[in-house]
N, C-alpha and C. Protein backbone atom coordinates (compact mmCIF):
# COMPACT_ATOMS: atom_id res chain seq x y z
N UNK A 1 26.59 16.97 6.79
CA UNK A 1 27.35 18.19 6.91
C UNK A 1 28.81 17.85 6.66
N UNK A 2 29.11 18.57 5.52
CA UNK A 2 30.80 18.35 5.52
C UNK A 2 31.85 19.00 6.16
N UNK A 3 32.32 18.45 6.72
CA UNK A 3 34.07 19.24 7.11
C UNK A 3 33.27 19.18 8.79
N UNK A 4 32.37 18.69 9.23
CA UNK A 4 32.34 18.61 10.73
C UNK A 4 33.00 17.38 11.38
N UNK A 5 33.64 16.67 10.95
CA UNK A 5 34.72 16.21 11.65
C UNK A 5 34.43 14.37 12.09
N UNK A 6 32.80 14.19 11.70
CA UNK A 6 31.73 13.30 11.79
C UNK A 6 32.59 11.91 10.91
N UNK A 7 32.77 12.38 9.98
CA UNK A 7 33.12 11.72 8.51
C UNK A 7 31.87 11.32 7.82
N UNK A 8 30.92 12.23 8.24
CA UNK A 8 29.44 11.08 7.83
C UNK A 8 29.21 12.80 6.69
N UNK A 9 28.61 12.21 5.65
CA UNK A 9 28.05 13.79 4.80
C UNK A 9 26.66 13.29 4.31
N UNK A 10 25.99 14.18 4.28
CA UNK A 10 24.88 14.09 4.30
C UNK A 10 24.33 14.82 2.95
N UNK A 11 24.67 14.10 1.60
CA UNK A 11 24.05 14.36 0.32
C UNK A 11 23.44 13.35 -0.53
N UNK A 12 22.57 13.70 -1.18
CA UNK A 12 22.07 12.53 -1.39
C UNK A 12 22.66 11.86 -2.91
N UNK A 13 22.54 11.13 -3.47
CA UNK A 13 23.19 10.78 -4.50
C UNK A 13 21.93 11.03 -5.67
N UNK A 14 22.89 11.40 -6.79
CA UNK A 14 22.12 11.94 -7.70
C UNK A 14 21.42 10.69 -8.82
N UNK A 15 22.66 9.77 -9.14
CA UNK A 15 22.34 8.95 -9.53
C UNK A 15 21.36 7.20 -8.78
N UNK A 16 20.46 7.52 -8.39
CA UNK A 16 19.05 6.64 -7.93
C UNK A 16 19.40 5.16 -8.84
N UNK A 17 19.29 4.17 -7.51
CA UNK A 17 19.16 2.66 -8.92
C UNK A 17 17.89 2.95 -9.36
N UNK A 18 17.75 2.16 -10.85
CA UNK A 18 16.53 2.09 -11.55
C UNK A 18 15.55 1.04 -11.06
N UNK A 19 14.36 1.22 -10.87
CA UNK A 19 13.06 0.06 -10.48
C UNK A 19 13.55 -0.76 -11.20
N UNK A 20 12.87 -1.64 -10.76
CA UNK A 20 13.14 -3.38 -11.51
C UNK A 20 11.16 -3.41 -11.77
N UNK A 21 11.11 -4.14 -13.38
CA UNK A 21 9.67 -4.32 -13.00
C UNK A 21 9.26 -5.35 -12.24
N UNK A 22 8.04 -5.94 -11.94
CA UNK A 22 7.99 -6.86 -11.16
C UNK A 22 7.50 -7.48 -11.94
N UNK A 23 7.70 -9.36 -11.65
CA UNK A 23 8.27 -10.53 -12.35
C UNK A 23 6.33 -11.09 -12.57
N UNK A 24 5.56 -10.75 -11.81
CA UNK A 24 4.32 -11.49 -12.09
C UNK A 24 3.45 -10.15 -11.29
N UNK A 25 2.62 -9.53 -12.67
CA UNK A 25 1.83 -8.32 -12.12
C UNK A 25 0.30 -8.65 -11.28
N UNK A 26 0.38 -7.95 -10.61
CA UNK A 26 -0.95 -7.83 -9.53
C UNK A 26 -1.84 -6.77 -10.17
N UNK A 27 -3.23 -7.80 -10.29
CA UNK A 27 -4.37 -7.12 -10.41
C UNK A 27 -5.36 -6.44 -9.02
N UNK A 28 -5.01 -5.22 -8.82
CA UNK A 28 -6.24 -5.28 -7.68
C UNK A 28 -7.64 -4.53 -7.66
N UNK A 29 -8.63 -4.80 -6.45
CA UNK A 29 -9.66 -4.43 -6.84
C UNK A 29 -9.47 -2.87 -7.21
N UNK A 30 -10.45 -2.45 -8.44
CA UNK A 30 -11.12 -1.24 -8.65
C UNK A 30 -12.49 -0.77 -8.60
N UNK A 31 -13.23 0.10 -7.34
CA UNK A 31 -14.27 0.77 -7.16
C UNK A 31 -14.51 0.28 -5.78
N UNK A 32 -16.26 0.28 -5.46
CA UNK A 32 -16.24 0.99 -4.28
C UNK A 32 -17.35 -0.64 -4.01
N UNK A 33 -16.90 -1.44 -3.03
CA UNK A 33 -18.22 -2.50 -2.72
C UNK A 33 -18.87 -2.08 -1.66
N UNK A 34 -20.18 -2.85 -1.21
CA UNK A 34 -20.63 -2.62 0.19
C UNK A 34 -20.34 -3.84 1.05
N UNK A 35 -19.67 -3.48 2.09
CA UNK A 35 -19.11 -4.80 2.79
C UNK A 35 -20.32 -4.58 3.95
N UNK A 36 -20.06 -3.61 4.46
CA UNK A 36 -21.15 -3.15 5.90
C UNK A 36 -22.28 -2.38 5.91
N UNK A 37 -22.94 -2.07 6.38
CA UNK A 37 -24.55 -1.22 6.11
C UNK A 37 -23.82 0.19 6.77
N UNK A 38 -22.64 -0.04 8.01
CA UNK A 38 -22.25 1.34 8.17
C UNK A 38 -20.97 1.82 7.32
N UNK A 39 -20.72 3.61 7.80
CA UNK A 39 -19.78 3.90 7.04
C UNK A 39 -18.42 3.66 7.13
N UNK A 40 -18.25 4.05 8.16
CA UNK A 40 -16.68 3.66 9.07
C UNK A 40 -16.14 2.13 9.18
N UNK A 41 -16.95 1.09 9.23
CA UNK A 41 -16.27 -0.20 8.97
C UNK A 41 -16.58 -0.58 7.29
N UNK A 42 -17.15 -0.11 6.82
CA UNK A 42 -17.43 -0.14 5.58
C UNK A 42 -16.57 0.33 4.48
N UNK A 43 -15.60 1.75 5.02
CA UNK A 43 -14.89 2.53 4.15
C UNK A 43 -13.51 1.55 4.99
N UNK A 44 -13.38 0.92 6.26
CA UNK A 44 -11.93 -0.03 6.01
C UNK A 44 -12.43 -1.25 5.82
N UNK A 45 -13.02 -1.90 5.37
CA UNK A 45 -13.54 -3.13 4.65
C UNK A 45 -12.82 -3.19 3.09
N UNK A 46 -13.82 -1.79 2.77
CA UNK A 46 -12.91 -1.76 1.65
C UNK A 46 -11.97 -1.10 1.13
N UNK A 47 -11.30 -0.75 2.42
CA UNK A 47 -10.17 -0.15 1.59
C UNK A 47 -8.98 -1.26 1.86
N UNK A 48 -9.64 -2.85 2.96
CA UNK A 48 -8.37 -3.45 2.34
C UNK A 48 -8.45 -4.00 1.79
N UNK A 49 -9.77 -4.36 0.99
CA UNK A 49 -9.96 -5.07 -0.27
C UNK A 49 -9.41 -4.05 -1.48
N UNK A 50 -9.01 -3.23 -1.39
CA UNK A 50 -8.99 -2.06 -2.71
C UNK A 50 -6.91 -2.70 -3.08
N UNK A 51 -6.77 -2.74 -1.55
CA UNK A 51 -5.26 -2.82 -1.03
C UNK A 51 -4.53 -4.17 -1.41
N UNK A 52 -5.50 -5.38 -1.49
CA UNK A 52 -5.46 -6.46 -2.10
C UNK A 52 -4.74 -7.32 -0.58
N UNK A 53 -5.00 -7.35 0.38
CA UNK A 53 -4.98 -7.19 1.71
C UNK A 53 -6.10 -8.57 2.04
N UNK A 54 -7.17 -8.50 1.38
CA UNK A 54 -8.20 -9.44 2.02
C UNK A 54 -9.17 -9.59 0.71
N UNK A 55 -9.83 -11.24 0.70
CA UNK A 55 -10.12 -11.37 -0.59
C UNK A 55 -11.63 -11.27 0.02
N UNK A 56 -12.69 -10.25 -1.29
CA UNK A 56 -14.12 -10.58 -1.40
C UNK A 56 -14.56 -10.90 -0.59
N UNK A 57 -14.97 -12.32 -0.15
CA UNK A 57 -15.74 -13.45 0.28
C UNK A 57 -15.30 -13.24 1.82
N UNK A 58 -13.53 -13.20 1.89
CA UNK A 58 -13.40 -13.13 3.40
C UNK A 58 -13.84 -11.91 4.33
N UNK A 59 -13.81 -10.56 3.21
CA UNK A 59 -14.34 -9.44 3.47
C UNK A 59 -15.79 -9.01 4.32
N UNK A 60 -16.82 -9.93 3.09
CA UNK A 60 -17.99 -10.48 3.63
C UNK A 60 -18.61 -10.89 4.42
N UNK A 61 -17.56 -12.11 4.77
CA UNK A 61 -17.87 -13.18 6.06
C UNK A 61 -17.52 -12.13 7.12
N UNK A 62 -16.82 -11.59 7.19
CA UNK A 62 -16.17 -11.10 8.66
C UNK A 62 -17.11 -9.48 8.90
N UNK A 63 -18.09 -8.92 7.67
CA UNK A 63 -18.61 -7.88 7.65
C UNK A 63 -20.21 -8.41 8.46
N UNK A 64 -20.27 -9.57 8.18
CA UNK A 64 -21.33 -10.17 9.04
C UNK A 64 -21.69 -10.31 10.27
């Protein structure tokens, strides 16, 4: 808010820095695995494998 006496204003700037790309790209998983026989540990199994969060194998072991 301007002119309230704050000294603080509250607009945002128009000009945004530009992204930087990133220096070494990440592949992560795409589609749907079966980690668990149920749904609910099954749909966060893999969604942090989707997230690149937890690899395959460790996914597995710990779905056991």
């Amino acid at each position: 808010m301007e002119g309230s006496g704050s000294g603080r204003t509250d607009r945002v700037s128009s000009a945004a820095a530009p992204m930087s790309e990133p220096s070494v790209a990440t592949r992560l998983p795409v589609g749907f695995e079966r980690f668990h026989g149920s749904a609910f540990p099954n749909y966060q199994l893999d969604r942090a494998h989707a997230l690149g969060f937890a690899d395959r194998d460790e996914l597995r072991a710990a779905a056991s």
